[in-house]
PDB file of N, CA and C in Angstrom:
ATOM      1  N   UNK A   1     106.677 166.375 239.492  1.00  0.00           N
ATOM      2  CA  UNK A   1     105.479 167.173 239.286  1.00  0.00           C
ATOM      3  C   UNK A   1     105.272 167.400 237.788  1.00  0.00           C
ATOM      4  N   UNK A   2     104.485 167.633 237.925  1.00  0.00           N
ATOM      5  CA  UNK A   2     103.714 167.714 235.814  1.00  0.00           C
ATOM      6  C   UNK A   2     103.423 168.985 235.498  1.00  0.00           C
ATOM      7  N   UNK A   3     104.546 169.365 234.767  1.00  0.00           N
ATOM      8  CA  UNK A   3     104.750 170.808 234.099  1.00  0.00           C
ATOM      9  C   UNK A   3     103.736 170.967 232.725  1.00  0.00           C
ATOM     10  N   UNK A   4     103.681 169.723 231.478  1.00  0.00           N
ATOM     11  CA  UNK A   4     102.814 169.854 230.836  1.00  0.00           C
ATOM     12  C   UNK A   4     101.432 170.524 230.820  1.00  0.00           C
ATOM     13  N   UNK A   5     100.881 171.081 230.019  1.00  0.00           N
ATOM     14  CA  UNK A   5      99.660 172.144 230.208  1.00  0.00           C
ATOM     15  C   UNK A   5      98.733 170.729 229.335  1.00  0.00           C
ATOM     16  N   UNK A   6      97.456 170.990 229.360  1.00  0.00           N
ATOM     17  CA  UNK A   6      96.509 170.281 228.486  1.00  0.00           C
ATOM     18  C   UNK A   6      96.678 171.063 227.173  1.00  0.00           C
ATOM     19  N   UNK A   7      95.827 170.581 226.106  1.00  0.00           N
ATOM     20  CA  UNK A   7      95.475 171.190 224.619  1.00  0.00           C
ATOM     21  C   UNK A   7      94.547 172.495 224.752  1.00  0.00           C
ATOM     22  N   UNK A   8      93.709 172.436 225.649  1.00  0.00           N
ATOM     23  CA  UNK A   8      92.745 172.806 225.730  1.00  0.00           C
ATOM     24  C   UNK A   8      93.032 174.046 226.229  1.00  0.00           C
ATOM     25  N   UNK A   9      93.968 173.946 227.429  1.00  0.00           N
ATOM     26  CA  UNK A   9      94.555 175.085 227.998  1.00  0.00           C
ATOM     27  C   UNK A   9      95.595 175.992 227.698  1.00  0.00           C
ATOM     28  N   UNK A  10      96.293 175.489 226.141  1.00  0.00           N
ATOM     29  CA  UNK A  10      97.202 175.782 225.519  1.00  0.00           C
ATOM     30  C   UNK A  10      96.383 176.629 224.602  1.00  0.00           C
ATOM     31  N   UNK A  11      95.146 176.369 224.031  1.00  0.00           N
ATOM     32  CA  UNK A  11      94.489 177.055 223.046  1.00  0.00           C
ATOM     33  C   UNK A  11      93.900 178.007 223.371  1.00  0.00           C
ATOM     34  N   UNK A  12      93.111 177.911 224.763  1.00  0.00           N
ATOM     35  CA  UNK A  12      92.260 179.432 225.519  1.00  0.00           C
ATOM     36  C   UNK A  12      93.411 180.477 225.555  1.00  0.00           C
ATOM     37  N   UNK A  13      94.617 179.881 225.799  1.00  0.00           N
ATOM     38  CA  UNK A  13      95.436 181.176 226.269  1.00  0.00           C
ATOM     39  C   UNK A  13      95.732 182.463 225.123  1.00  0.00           C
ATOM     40  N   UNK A  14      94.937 181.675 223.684  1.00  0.00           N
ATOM     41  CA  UNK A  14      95.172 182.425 222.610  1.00  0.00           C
ATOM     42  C   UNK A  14      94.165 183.244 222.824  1.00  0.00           C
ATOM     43  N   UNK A  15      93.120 182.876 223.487  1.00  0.00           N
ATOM     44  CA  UNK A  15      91.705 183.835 223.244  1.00  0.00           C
ATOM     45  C   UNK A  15      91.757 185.298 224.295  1.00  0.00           C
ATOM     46  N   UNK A  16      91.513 186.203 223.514  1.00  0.00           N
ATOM     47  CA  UNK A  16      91.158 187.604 223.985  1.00  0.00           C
ATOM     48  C   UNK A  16      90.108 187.350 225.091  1.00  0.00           C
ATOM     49  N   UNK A  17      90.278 187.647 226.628  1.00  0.00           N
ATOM     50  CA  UNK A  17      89.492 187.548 227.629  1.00  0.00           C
ATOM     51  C   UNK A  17      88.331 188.441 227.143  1.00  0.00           C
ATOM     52  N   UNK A  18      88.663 189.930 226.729  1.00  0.00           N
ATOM     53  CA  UNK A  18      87.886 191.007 227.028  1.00  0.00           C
ATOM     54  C   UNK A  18      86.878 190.496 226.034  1.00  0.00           C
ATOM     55  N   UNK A  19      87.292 189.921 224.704  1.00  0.00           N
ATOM     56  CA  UNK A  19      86.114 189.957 223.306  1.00  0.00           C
ATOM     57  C   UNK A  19      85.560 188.511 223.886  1.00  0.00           C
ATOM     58  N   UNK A  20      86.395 187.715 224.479  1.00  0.00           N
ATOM     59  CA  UNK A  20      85.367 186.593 225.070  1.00  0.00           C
ATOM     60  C   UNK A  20      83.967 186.521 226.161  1.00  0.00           C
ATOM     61  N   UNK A  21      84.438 187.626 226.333  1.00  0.00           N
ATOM     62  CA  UNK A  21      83.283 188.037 227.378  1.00  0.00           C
ATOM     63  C   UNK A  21      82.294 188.696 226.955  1.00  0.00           C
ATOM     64  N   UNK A  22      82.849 189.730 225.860  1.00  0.00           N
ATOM     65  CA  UNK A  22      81.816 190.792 224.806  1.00  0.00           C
ATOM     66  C   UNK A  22      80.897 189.367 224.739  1.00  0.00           C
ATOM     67  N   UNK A  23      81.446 188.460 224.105  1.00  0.00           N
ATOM     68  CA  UNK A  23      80.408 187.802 223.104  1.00  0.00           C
ATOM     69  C   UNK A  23      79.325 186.862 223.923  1.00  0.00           C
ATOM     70  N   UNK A  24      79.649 186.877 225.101  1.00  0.00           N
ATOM     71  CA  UNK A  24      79.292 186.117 226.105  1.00  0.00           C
ATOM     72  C   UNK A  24      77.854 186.679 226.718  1.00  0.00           C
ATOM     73  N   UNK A  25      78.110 187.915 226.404  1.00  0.00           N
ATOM     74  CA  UNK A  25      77.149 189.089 226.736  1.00  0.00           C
ATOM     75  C   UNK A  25      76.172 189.062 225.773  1.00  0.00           C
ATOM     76  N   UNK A  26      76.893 188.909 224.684  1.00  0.00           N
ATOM     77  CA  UNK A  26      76.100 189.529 223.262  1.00  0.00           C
ATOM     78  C   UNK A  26      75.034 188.324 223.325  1.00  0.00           C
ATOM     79  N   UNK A  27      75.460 186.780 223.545  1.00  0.00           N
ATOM     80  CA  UNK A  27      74.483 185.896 223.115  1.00  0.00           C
ATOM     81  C   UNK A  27      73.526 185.343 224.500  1.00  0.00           C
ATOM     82  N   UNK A  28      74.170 185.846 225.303  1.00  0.00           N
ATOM     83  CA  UNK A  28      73.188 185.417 226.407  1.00  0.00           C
ATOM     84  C   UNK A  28      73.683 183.839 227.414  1.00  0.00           C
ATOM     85  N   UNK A  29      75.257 183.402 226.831  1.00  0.00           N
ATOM     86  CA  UNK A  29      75.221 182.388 227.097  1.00  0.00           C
ATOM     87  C   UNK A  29      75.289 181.999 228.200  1.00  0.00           C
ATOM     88  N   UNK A  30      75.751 182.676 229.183  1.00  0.00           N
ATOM     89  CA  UNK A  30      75.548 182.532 231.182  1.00  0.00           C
ATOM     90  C   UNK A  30      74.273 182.515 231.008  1.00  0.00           C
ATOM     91  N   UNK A  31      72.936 182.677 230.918  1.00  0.00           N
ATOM     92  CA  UNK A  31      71.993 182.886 231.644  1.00  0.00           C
ATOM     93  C   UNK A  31      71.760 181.716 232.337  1.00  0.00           C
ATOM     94  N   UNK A  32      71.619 181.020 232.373  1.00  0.00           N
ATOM     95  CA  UNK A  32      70.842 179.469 232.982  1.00  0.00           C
ATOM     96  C   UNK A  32      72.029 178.885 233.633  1.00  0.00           C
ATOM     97  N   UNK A  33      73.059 179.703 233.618  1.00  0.00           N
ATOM     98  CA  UNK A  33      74.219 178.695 234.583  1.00  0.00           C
ATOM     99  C   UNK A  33      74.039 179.253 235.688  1.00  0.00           C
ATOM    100  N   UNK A  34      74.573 178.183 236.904  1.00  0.00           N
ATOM    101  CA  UNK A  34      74.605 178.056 238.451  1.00  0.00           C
ATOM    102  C   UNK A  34      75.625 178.536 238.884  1.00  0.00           C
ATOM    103  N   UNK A  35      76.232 177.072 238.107  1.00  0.00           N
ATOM    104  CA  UNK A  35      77.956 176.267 238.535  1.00  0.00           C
ATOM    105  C   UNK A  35      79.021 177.127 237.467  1.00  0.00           C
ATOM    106  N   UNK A  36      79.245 176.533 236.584  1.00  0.00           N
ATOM    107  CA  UNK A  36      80.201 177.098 235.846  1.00  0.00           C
ATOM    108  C   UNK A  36      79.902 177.925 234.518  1.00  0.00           C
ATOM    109  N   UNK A  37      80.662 178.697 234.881  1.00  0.00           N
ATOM    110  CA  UNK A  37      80.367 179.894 233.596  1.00  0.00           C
ATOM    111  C   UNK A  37      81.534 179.266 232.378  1.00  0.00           C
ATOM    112  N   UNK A  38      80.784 179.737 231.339  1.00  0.00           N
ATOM    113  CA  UNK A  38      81.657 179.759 229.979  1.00  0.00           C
ATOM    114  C   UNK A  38      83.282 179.880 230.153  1.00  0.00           C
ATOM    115  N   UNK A  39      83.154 180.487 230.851  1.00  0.00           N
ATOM    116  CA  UNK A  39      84.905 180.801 230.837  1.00  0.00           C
ATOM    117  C   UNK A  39      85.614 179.569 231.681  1.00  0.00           C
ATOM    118  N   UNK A  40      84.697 179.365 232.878  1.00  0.00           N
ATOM    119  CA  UNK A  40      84.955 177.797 233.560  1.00  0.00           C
ATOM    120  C   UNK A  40      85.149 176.792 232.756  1.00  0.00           C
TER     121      UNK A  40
END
């Protein structure tokens, strides 16, 4: 089985959920999504 993480998933884990979401708010960037949100 494959323990390795991606790059990608190694780097989000640095990001602050709560201020990622502030900013998420702040710019409007969900509006027009369906399927996957920013954080998806």
């Amino acid at each position: 089985m494959n323990q390795i993480k991606y790059i990608f998933s190694q780097v989000v884990e640095f990001l602050d959920r709560n201020h990622f979401n502030y900013l998420i708010r702040k710019y409007n960037c969900d509006h027009y999504v369906k399927h996957y949100t920013c954080w998806n």
